[in-house]
Protein backbone atom coordinates (compact mmCIF):
# COMPACT_ATOMS: atom_id res chain seq x y z
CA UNK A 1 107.41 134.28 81.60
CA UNK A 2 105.27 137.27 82.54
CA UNK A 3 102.52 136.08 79.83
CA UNK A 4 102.84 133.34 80.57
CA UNK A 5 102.10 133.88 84.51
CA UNK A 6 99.32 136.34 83.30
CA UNK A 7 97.79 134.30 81.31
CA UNK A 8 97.56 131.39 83.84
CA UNK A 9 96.08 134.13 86.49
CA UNK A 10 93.54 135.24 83.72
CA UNK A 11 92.51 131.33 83.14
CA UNK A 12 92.53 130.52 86.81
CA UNK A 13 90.11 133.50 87.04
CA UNK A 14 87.89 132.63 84.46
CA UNK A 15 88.12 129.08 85.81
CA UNK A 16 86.79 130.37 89.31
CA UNK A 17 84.06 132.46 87.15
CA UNK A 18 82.55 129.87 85.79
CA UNK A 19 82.12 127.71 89.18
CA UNK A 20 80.34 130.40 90.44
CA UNK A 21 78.14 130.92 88.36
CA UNK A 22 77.56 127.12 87.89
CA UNK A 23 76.87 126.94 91.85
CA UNK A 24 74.70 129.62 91.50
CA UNK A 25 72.32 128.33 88.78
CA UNK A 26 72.81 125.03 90.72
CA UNK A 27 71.67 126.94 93.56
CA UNK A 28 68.61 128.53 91.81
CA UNK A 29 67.50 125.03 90.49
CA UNK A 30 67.61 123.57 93.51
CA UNK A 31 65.11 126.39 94.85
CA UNK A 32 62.71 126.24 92.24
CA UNK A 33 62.59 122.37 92.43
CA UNK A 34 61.64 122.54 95.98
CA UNK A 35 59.21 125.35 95.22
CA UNK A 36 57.24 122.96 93.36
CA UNK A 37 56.95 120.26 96.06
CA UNK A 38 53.89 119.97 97.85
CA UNK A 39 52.74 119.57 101.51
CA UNK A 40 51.24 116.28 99.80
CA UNK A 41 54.42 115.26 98.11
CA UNK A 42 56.15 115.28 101.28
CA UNK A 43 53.73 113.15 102.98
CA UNK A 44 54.63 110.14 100.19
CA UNK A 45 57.87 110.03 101.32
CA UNK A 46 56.65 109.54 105.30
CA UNK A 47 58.02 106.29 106.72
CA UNK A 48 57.73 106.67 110.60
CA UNK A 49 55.68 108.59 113.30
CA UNK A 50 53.76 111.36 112.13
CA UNK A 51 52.79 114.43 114.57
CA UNK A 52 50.24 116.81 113.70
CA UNK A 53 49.10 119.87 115.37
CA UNK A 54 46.31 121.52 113.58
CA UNK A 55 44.49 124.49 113.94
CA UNK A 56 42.91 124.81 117.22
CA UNK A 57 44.87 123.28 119.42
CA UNK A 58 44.49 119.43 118.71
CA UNK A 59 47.40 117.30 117.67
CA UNK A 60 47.25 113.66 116.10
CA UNK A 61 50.53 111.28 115.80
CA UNK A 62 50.64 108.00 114.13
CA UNK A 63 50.96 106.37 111.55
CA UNK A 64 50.33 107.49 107.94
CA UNK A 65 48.15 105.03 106.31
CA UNK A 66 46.74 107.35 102.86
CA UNK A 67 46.41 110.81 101.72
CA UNK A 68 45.33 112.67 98.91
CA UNK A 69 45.26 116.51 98.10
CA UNK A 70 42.95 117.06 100.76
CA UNK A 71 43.06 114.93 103.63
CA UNK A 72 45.00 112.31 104.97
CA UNK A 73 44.12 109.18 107.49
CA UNK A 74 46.41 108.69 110.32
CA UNK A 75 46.33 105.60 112.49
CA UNK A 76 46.64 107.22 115.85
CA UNK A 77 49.29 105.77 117.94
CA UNK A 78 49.05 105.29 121.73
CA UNK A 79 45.62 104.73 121.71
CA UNK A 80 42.66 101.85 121.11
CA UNK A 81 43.64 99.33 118.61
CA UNK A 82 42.00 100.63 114.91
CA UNK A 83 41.61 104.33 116.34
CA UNK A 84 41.80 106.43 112.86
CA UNK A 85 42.15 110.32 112.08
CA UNK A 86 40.91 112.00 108.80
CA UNK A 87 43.01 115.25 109.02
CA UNK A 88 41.62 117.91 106.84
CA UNK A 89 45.15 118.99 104.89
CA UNK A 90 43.92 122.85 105.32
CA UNK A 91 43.60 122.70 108.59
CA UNK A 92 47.01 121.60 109.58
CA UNK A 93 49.16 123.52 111.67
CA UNK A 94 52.61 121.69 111.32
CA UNK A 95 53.73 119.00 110.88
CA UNK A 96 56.80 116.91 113.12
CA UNK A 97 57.86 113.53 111.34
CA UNK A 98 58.15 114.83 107.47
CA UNK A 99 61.32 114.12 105.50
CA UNK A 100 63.34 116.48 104.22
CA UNK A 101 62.69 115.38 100.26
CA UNK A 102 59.87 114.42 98.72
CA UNK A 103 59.47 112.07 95.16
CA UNK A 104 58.54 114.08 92.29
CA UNK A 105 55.54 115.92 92.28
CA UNK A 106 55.30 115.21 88.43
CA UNK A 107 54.84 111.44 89.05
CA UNK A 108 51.89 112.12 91.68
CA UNK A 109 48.83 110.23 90.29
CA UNK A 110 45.77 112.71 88.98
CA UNK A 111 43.42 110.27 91.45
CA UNK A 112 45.38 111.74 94.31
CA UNK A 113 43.78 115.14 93.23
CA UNK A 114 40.32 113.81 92.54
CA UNK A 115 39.72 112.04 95.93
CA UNK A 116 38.44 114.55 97.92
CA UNK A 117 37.69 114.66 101.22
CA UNK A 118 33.82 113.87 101.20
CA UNK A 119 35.44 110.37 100.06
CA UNK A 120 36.99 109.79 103.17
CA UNK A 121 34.34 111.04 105.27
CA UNK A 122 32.07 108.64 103.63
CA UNK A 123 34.14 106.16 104.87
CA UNK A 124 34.01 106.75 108.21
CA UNK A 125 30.29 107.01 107.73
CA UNK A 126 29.65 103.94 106.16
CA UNK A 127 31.29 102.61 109.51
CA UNK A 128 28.72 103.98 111.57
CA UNK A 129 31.27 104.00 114.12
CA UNK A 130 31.21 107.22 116.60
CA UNK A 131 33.25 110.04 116.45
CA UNK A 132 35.13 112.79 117.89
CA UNK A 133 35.23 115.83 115.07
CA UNK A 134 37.45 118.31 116.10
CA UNK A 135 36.62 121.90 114.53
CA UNK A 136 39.09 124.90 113.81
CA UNK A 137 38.05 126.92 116.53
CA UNK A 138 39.07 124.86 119.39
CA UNK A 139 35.32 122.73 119.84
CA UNK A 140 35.13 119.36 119.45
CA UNK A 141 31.23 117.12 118.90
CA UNK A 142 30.81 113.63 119.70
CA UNK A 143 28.86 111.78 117.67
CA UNK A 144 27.69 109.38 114.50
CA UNK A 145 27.95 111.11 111.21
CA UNK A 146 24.45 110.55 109.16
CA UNK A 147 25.60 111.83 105.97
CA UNK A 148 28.14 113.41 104.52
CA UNK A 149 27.52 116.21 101.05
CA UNK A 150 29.38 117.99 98.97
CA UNK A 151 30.89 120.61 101.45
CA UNK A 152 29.70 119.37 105.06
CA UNK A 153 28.63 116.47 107.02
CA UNK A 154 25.42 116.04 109.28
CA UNK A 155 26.43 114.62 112.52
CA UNK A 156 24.04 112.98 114.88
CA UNK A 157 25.72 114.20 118.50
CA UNK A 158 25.22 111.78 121.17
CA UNK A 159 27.05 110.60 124.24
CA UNK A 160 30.28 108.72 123.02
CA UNK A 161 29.22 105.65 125.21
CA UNK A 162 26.46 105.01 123.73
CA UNK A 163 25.59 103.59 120.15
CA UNK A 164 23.72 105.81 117.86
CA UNK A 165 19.90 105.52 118.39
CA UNK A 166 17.30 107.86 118.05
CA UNK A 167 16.73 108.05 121.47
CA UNK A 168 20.31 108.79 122.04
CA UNK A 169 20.63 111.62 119.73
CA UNK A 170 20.83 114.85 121.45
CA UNK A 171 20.77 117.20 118.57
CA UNK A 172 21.57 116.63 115.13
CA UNK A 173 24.12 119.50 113.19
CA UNK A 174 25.46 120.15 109.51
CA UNK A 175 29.30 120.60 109.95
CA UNK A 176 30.81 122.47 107.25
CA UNK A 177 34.15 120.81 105.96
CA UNK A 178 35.87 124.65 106.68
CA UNK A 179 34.90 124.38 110.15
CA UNK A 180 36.76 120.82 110.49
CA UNK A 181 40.17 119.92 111.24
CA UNK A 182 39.69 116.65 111.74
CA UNK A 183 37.39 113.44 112.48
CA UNK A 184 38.38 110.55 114.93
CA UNK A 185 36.53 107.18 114.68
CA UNK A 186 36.71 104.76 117.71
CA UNK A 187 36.38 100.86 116.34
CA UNK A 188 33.02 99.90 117.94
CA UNK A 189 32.69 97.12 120.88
């Protein structure tokens, strides 16, 4: 009876053993999965409100309509029907409104990581609707973006009531996409 009771203790041991170590590689795995999910991954999964403080002070929250690796475009709630936010991903602060899981970053497309976000900025310029470009520091310019290359935007500042003419323009300035944190288009009319 004494084996017998020994070896039961001895298997119950090893028994215990091996479920710890099991919920400690479980443990691990878990970790290093959810060190390879990405701010961007996270935003996929988004399926409500979205607040965003970024750096300098100014927060957007609405909806998420698309994002790639760089940016993403919010429609901005509580405001003017077809308001719109290009948030400049680097530039974000935090971020309220983000599940807690994300899909798998290994089924992201590659076009997510090609669309940068001169592509979305384009956009907005194409629009030739006015905007409100909040920078990093704090500032924000009112204005019409004129173009938009490779690493900045030129941005014709005039007042936001008014439509973009030339005798409207106040100054013109070359915005470089570090300096941004993000770009608000009003709908015109």
């Amino acid at each position: 009876m004494r084996w017998e009771r020994l070896l039961d203790e001895l298997a119950a041991g090893l028994d215990a053993e091996e479920a710890r170590v099991l919920d400690a590689e479980v443990a691990e795995r878990t970790r290093r999965e959810r060190g390879r999910v990405g701010l961007v991954d996270r935003l996929a999964a988004v399926d409500g409100p979205l607040t965003v403080r970024l750096l300098g002070g100014s927060s957007v929250t609405g909806t998420l309509e698309r994002y790639a690796a760089e940016w993403a475009l919010v429609a901005v709630s509580g405001s003017a029907q077809g308001v719109e936010a290009v948030l400049r991903l680097a530039a974000v602060g935090s971020l309220a409104g983000l599940p807690a899981r994300a899909g798998d970053p290994d089924l992201r497309s590659r076009l997510l990581d090609r669309l940068r976000l001169g592509v979305a900025l384009r956009g907005v310029a194409r629009d030739r609707a006015a905007v409100t470009v909040h920078l990093v520091d704090g500032d924000s310019l009112v204005g019409t973006i004129d173009a938009v290359g490779a690493d900045h935007l030129d941005l014709a500042l005039h007042p936001p009531s008014e439509l973009r003419r030339d005798h409207a323009v106040a100054e013109r300035r070359a915005v470089p996409f570090a300096a941004l944190a993000c770009v608000v288009s009003r709908p015109m009319g």
